[in-house]
N, C-alpha and C. Protein backbone atom coordinates (compact mmCIF):
# COMPACT_ATOMS: atom_id res chain seq x y z
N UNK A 1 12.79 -22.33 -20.37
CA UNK A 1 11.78 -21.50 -20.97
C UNK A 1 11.32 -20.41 -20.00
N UNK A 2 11.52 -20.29 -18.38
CA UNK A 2 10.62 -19.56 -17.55
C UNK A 2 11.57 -18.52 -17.86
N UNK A 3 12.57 -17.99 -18.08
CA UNK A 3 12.82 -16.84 -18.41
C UNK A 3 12.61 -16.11 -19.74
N UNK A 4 11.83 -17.05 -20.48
CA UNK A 4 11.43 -16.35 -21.89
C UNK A 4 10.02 -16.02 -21.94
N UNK A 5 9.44 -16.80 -20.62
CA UNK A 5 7.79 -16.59 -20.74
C UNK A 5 7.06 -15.49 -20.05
N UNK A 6 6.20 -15.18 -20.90
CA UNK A 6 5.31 -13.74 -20.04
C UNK A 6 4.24 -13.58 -19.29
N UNK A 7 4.08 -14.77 -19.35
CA UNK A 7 2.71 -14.94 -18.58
C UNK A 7 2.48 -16.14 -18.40
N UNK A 8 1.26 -16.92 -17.49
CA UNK A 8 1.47 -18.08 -17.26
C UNK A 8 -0.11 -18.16 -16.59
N UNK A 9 -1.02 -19.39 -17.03
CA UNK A 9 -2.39 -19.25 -16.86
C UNK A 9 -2.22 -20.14 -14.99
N UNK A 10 -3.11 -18.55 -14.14
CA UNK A 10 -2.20 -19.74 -12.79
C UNK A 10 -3.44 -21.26 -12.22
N UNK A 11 -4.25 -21.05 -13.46
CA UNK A 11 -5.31 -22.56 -13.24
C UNK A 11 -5.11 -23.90 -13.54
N UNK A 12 -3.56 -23.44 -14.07
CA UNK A 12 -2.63 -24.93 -15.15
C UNK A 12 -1.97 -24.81 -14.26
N UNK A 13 -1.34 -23.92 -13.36
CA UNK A 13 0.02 -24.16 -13.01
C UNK A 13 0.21 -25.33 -11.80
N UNK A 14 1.33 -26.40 -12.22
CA UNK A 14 1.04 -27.41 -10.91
C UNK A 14 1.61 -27.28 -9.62
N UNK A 15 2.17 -26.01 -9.93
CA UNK A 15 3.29 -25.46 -8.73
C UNK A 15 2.14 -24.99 -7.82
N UNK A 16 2.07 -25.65 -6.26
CA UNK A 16 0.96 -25.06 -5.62
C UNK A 16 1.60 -24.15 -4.31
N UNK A 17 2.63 -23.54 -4.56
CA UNK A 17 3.53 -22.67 -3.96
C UNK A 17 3.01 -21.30 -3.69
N UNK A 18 2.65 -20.45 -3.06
CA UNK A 18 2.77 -18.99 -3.00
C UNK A 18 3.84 -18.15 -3.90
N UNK A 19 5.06 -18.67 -3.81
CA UNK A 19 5.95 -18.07 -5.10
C UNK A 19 5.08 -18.31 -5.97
N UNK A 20 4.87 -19.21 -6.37
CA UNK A 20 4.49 -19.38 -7.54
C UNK A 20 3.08 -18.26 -7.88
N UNK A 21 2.57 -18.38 -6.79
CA UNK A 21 1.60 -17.34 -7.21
C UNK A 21 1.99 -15.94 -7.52
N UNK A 22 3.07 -15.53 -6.15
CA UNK A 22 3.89 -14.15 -6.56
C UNK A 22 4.36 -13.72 -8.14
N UNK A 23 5.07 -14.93 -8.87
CA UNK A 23 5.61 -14.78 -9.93
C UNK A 23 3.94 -14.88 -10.86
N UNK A 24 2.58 -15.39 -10.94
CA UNK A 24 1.84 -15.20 -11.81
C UNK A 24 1.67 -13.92 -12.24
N UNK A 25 1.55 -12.52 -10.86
CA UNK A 25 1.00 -11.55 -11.37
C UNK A 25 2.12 -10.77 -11.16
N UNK A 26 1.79 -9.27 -11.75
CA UNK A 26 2.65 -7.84 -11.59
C UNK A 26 2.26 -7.74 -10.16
N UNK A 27 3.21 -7.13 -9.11
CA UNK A 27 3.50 -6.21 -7.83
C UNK A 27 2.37 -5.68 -7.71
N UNK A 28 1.85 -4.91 -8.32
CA UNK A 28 0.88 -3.62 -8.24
C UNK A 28 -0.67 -4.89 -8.11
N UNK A 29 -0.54 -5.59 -9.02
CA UNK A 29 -1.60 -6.69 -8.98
C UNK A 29 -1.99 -7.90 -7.80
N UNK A 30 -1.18 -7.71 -7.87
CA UNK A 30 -0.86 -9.14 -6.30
C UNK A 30 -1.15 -8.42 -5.23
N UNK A 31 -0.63 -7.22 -4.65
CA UNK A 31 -1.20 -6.62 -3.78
C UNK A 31 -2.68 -5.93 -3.86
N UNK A 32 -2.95 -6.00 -4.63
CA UNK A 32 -4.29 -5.60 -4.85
C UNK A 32 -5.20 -6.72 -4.68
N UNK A 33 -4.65 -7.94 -5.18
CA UNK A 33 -5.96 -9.81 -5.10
C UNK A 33 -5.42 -9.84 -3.06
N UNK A 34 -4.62 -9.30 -2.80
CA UNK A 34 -4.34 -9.52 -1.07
C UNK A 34 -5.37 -8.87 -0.33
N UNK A 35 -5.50 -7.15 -1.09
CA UNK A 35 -6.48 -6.40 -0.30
C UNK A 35 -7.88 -6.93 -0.77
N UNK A 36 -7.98 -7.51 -1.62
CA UNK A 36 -9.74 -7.88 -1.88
C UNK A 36 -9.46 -9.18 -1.31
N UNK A 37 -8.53 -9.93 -0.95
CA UNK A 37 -9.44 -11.25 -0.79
C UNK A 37 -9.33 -11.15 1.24
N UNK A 38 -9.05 -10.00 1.51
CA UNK A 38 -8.84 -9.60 2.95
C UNK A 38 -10.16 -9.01 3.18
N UNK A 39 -11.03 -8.32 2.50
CA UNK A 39 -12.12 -7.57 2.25
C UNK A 39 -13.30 -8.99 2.13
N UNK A 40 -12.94 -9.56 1.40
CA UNK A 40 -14.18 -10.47 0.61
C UNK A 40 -14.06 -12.00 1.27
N UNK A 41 -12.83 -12.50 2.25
CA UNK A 41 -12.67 -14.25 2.00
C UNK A 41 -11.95 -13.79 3.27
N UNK A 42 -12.06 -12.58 5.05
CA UNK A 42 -11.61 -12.84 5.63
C UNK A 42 -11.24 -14.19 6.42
N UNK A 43 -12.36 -14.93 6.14
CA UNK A 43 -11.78 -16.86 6.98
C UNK A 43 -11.04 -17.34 6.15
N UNK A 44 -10.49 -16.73 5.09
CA UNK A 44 -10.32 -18.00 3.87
C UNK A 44 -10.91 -18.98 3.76
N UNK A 45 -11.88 -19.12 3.82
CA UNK A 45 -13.00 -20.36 3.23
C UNK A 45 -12.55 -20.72 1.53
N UNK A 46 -12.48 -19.57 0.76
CA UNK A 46 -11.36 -20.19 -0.45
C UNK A 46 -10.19 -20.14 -0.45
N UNK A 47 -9.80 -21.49 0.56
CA UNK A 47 -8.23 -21.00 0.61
C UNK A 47 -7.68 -21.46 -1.00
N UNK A 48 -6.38 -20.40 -0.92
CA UNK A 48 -5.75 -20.23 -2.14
C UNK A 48 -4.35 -19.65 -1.71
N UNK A 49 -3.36 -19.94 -2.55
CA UNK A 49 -1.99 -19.94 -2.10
C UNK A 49 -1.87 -18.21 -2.54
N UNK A 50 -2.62 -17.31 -1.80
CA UNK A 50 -1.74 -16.07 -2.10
C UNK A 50 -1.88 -15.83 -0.77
């Protein structure tokens, strides 16, 4: 099915991978949750697999 699907909610997903996060969003998007959470969560205190 992952090549038929378009989207994918990443709060279900059990894959706790960084790919996995790569593949949730568009390019343009993912680099953009990198520069805010570099701005907003420099300790990572919420760490999160991006």
């Amino acid at each position: 099915m992952s090549p038929m699907s378009v989207g994918r909610y990443v709060n279900y997903d059990g894959d706790n991978s960084r790919e996995s996060a790569v593949r949730s969003y568009s390019v343009p998007k993912y680099r953009r949750l990198i520069e805010v959470k570099k701005v907003y969560d420099p300790h990572d205190l919420f760490a999160t697999r991006l």
